[in-house]
N, C-alpha and C. Protein backbone atom coordinates (compact mmCIF):
# COMPACT_ATOMS: atom_id res chain seq x y z
N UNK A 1 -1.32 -1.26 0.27
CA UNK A 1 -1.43 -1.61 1.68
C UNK A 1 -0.80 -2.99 1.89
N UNK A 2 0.15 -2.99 2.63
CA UNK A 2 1.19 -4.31 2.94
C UNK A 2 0.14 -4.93 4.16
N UNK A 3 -0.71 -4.28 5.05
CA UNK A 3 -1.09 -5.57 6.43
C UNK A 3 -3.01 -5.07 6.27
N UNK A 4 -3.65 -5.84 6.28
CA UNK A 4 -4.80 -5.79 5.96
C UNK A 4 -5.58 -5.81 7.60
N UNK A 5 -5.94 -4.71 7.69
CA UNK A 5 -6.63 -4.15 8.94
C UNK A 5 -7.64 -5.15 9.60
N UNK A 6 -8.62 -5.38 8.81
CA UNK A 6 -9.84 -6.28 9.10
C UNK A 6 -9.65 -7.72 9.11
N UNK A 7 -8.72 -8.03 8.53
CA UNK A 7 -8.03 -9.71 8.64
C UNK A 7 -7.23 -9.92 10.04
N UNK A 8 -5.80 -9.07 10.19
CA UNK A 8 -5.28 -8.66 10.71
C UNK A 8 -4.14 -9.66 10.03
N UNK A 9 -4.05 -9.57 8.89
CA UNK A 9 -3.08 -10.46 8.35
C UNK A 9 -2.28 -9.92 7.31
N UNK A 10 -0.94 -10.26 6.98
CA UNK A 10 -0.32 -9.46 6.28
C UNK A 10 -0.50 -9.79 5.00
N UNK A 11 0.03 -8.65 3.97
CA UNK A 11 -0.03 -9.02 2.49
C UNK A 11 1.29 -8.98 1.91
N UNK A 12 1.20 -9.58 0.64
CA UNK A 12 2.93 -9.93 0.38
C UNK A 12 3.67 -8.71 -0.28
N UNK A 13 4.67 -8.29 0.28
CA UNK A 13 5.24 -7.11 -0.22
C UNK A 13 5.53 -6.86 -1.73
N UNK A 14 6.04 -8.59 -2.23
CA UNK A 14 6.13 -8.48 -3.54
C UNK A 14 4.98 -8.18 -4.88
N UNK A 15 4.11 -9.08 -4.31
CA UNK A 15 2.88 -9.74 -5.20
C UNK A 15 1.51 -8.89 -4.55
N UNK A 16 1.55 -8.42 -4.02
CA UNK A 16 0.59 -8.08 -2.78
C UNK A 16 -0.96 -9.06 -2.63
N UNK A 17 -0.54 -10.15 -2.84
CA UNK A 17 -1.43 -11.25 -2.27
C UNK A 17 -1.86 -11.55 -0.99
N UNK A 18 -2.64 -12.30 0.00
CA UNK A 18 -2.41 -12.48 1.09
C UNK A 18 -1.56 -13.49 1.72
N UNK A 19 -0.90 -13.73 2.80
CA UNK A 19 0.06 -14.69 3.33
C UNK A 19 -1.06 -15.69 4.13
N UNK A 20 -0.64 -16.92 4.13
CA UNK A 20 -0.98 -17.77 5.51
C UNK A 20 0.21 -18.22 6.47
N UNK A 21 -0.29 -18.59 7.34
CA UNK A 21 0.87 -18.98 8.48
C UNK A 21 1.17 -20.11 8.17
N UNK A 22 2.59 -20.67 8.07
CA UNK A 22 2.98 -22.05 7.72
C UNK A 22 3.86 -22.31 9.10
N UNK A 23 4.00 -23.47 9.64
CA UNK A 23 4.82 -23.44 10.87
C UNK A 23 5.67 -24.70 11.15
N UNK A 24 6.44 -24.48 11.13
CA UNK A 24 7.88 -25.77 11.37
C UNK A 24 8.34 -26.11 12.92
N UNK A 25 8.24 -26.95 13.91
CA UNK A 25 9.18 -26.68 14.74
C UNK A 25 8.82 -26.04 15.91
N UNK A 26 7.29 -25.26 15.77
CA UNK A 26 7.01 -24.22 16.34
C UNK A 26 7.26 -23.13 15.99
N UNK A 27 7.77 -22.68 14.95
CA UNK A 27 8.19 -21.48 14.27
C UNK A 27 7.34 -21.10 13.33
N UNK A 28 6.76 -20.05 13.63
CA UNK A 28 5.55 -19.76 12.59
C UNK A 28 5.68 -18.99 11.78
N UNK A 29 5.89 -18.87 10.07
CA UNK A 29 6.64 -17.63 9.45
C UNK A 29 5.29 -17.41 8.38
N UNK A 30 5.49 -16.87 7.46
CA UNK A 30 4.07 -16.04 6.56
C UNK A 30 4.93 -16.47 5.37
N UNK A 31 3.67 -16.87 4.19
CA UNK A 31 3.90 -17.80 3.04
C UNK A 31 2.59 -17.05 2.02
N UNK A 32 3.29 -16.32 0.79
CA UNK A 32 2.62 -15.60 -0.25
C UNK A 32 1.54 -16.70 -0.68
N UNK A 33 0.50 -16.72 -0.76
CA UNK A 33 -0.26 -17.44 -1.17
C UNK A 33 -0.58 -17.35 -3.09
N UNK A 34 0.34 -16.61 -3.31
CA UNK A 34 0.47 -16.37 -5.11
C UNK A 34 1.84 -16.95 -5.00
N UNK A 35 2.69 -16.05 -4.99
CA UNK A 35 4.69 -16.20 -5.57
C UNK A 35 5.13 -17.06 -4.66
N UNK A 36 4.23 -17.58 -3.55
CA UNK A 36 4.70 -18.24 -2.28
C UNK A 36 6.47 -17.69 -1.73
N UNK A 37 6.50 -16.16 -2.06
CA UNK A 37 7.53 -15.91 -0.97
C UNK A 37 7.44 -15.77 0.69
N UNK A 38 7.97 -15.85 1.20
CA UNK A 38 8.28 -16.43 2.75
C UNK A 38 8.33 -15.03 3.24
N UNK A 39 8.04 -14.46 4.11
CA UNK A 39 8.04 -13.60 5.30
C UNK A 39 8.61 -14.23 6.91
N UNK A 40 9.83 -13.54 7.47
CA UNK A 40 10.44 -14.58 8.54
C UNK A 40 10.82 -13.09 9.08
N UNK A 41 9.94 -13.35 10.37
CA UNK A 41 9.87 -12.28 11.57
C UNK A 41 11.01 -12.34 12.05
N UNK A 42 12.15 -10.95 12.65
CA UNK A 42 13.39 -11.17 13.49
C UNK A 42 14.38 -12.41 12.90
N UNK A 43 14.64 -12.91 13.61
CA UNK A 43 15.40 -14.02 13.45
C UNK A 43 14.77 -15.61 12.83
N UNK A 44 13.95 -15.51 12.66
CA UNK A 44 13.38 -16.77 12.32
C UNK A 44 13.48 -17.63 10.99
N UNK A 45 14.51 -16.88 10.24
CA UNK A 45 15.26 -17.27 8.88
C UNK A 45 16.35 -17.93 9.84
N UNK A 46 17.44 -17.45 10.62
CA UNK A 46 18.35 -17.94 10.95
C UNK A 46 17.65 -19.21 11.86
N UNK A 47 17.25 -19.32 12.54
CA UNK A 47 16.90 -20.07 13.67
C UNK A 47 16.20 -21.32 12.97
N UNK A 48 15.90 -21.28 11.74
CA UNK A 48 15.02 -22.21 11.05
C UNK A 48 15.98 -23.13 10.41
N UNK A 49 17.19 -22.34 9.70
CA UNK A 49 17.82 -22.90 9.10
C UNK A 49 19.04 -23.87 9.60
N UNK A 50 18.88 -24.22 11.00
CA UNK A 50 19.46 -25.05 11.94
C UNK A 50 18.85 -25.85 12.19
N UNK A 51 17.15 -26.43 11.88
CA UNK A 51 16.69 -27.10 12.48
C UNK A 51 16.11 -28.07 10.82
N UNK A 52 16.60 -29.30 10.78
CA UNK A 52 16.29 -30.60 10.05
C UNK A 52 14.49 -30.33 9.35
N UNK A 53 14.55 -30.12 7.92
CA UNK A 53 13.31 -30.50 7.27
C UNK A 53 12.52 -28.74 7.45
N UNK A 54 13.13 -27.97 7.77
CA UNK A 54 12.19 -26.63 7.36
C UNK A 54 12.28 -26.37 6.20
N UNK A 55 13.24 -26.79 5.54
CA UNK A 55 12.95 -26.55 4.00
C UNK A 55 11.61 -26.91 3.69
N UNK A 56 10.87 -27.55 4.04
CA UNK A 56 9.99 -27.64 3.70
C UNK A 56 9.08 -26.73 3.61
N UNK A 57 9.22 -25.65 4.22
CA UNK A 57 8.32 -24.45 4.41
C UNK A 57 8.51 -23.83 2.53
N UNK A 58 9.43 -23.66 2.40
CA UNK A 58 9.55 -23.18 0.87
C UNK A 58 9.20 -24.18 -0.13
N UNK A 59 7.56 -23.76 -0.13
CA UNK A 59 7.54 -24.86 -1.63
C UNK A 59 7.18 -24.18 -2.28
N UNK A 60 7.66 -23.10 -2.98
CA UNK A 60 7.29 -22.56 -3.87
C UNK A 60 8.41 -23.26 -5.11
N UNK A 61 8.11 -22.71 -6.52
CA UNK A 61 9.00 -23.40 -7.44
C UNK A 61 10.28 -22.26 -7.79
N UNK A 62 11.45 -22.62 -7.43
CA UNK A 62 12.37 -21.83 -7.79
C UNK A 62 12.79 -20.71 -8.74
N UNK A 63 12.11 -21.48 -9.44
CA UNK A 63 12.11 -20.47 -11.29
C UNK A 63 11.21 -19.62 -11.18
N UNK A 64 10.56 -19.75 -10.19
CA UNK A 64 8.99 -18.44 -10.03
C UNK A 64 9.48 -17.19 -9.39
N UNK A 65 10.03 -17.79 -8.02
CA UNK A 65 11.15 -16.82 -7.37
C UNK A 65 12.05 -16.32 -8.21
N UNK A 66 12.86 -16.64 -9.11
CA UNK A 66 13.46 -15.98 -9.76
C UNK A 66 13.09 -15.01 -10.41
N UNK A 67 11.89 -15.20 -10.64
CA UNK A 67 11.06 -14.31 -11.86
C UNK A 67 10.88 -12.85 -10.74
N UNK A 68 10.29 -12.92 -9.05
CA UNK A 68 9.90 -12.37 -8.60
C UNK A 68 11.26 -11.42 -8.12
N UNK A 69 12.36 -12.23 -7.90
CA UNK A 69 13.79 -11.61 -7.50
C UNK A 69 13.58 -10.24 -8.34
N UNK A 70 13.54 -9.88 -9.54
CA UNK A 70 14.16 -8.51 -9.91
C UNK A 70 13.35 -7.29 -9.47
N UNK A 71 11.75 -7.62 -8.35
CA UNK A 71 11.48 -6.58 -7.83
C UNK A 71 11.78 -6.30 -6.28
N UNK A 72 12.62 -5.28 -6.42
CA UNK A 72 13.49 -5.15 -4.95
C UNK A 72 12.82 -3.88 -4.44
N UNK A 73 12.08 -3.41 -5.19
CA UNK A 73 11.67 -2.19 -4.32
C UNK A 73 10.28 -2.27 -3.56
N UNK A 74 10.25 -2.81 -1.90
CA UNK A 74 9.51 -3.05 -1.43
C UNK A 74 8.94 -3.15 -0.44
N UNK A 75 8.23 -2.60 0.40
CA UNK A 75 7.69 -2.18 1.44
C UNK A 75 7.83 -3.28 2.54
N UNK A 76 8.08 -2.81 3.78
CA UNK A 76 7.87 -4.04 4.87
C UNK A 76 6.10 -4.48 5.09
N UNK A 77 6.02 -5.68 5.20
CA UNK A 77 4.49 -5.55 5.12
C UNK A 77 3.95 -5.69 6.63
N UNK A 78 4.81 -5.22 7.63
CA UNK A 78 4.58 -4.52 9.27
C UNK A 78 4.41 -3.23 9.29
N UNK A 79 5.82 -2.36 8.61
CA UNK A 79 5.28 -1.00 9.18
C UNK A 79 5.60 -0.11 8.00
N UNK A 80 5.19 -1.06 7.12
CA UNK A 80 5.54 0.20 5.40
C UNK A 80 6.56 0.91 4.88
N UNK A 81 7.59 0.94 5.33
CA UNK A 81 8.82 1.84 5.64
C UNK A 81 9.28 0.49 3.54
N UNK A 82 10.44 1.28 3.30
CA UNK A 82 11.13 0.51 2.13
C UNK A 82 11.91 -0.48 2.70
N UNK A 83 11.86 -1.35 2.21
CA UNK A 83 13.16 -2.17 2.66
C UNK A 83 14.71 -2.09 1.90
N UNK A 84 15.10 -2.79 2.65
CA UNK A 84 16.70 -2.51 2.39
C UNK A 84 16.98 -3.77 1.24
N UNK A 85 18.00 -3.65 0.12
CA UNK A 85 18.31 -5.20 -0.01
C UNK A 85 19.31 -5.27 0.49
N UNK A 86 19.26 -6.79 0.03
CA UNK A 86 20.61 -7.40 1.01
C UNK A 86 20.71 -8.80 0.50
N UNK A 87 21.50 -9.37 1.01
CA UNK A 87 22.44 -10.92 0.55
C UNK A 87 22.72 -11.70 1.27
N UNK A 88 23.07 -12.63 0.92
CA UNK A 88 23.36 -13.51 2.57
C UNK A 88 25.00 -13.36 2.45
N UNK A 89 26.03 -13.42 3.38
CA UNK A 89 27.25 -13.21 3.52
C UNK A 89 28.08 -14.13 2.92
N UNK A 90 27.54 -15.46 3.21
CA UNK A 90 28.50 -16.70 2.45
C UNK A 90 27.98 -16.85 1.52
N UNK A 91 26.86 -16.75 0.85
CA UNK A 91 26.02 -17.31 -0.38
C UNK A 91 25.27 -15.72 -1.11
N UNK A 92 26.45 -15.21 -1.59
CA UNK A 92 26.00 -13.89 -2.41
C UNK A 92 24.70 -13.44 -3.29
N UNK A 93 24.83 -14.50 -3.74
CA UNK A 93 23.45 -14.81 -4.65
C UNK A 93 22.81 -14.64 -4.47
N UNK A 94 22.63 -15.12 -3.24
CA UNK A 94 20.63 -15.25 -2.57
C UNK A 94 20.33 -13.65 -2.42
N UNK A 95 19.63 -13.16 -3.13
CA UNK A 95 19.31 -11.92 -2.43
C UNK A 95 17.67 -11.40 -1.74
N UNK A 96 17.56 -10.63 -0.77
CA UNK A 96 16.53 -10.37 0.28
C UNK A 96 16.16 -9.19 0.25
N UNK A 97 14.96 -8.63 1.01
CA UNK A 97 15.13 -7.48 1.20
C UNK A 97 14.62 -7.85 2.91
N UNK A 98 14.95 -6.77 3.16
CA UNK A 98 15.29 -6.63 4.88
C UNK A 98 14.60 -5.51 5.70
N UNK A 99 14.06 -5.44 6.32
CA UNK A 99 13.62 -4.32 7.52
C UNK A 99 14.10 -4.27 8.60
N UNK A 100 15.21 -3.91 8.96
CA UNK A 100 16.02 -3.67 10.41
C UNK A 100 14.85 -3.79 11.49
N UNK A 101 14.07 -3.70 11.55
CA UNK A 101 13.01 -3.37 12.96
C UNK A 101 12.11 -4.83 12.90
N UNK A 102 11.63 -5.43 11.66
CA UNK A 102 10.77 -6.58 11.46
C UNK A 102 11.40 -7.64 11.09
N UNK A 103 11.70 -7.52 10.21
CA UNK A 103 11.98 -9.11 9.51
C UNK A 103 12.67 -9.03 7.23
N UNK A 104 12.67 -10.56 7.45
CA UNK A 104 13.43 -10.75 6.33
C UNK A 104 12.68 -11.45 5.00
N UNK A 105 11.94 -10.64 3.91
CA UNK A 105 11.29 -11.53 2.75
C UNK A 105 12.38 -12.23 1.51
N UNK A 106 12.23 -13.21 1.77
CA UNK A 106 12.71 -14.24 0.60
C UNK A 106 11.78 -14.88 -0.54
N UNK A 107 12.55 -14.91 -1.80
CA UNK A 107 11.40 -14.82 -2.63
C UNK A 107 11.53 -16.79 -3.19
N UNK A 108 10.46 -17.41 -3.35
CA UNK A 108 10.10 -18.95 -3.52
C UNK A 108 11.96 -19.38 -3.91
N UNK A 109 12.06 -20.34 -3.29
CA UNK A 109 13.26 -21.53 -3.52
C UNK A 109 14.84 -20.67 -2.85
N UNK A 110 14.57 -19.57 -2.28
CA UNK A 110 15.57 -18.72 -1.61
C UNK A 110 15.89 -19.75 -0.26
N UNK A 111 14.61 -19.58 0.18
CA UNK A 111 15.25 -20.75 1.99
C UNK A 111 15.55 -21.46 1.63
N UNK A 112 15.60 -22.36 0.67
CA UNK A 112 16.13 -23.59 0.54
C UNK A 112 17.49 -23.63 0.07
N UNK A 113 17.69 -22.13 -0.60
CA UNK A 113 18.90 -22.43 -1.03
C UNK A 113 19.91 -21.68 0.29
N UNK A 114 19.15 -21.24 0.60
CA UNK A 114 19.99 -20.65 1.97
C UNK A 114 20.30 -21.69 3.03
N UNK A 115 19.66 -22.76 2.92
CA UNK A 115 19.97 -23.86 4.01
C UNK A 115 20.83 -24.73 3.52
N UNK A 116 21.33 -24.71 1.96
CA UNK A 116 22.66 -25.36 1.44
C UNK A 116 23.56 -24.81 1.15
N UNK A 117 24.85 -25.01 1.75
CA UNK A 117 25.84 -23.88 1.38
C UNK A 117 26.73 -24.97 0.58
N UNK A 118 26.95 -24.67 -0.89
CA UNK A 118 27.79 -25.70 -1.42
C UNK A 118 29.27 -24.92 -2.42
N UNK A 119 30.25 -25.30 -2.62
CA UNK A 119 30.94 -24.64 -3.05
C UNK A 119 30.04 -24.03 -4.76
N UNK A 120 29.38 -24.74 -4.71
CA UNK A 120 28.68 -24.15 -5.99
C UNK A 120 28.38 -22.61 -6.02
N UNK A 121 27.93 -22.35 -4.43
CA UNK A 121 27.08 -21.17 -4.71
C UNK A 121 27.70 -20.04 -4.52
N UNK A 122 29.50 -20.19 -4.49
CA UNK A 122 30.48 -18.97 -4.60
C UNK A 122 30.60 -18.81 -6.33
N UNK A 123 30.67 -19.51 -6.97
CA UNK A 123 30.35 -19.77 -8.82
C UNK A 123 28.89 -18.58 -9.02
N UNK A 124 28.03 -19.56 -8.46
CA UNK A 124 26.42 -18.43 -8.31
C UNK A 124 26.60 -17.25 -8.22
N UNK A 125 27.17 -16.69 -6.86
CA UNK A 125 27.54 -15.26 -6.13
C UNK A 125 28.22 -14.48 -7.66
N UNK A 126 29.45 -15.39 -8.23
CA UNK A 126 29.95 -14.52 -9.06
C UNK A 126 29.25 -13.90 -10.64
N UNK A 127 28.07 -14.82 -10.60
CA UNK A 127 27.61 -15.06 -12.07
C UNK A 127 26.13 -13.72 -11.46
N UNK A 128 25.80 -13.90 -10.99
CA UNK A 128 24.59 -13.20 -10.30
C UNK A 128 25.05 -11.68 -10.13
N UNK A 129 26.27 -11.54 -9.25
CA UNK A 129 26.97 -9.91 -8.79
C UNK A 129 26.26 -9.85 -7.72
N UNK A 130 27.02 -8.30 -7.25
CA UNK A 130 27.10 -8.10 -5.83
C UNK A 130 25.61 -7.34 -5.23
N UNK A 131 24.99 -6.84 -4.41
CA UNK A 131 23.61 -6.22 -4.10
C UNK A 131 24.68 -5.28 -3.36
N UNK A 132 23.55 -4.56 -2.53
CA UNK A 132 24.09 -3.10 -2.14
C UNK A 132 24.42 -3.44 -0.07
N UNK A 133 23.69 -4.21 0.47
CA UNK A 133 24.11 -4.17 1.40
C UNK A 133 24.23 -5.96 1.46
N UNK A 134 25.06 -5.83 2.51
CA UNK A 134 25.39 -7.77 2.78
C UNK A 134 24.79 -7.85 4.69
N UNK A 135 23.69 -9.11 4.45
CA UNK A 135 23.52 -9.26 6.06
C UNK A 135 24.54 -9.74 6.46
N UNK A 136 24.79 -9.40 7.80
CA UNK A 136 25.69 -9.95 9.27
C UNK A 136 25.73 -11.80 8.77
């Protein structure tokens, strides 16, 4: 069960822990309270990553996320359906999984690296390989 009825709060698709609300800006996104991966409703990955110091929302430790990256098969934790993976377009590497209808889970030290685009991380993209779908 990805959203916990009696809480009314979601659980983490990866880890299936519970999330709390962490909020930047006014932007309120869902934070694994184990793997501390990020849950970002609609657009709220993009919209975050324009605005100074949301990195801060990802404090999870990078190397943990990594660990959590190789499970891709994973439920939206809104409406249960599988998610899609996916990549970010300029920064290959980073990879996500996606729900066309909800939103986008990133697993600990992903937002952060998604909010730096450095020529490094076309080196990354190549050492890492390609995923199956690429976001817009």
């Amino acid at each position: 069960m990805v959203y916990d009825e009696a809480t009314h709060s979601l659980k983490c698709p990866k880890c299936g822990h519970g999330m709390e609300e962490a909020t930047h800006d006014g932007i309120a996104i869902d934070r694994c309270t184990h793997c501390v991966g990020l849950w970002f409703d609609d657009k709220e990955a993009s919209r975050l990553k324009q605005i100074l110091g949301s990195e801060d929302l990802d404090s999870g430790d990078p190397n943990e996320g990594w660990k959590w990256d190789s499970r891709d098969e994973i439920d939206c934790p809104r409406c249960g359906k599988p998610m899609l993976k996916s990549a970010d377009k300029k920064q290959k590497h980073i990879w996500w999984e996606v729900c066309d209808d909800h939103g986008v889970f990133m697993d600990a030290g992903e937002f952060t690296d998604y909010k730096a685009e450095t020529l490094l991380d076309w080196f990354r993209g190549l050492i890492k390989g390609k995923r199956t779908k690429i976001a817009p």
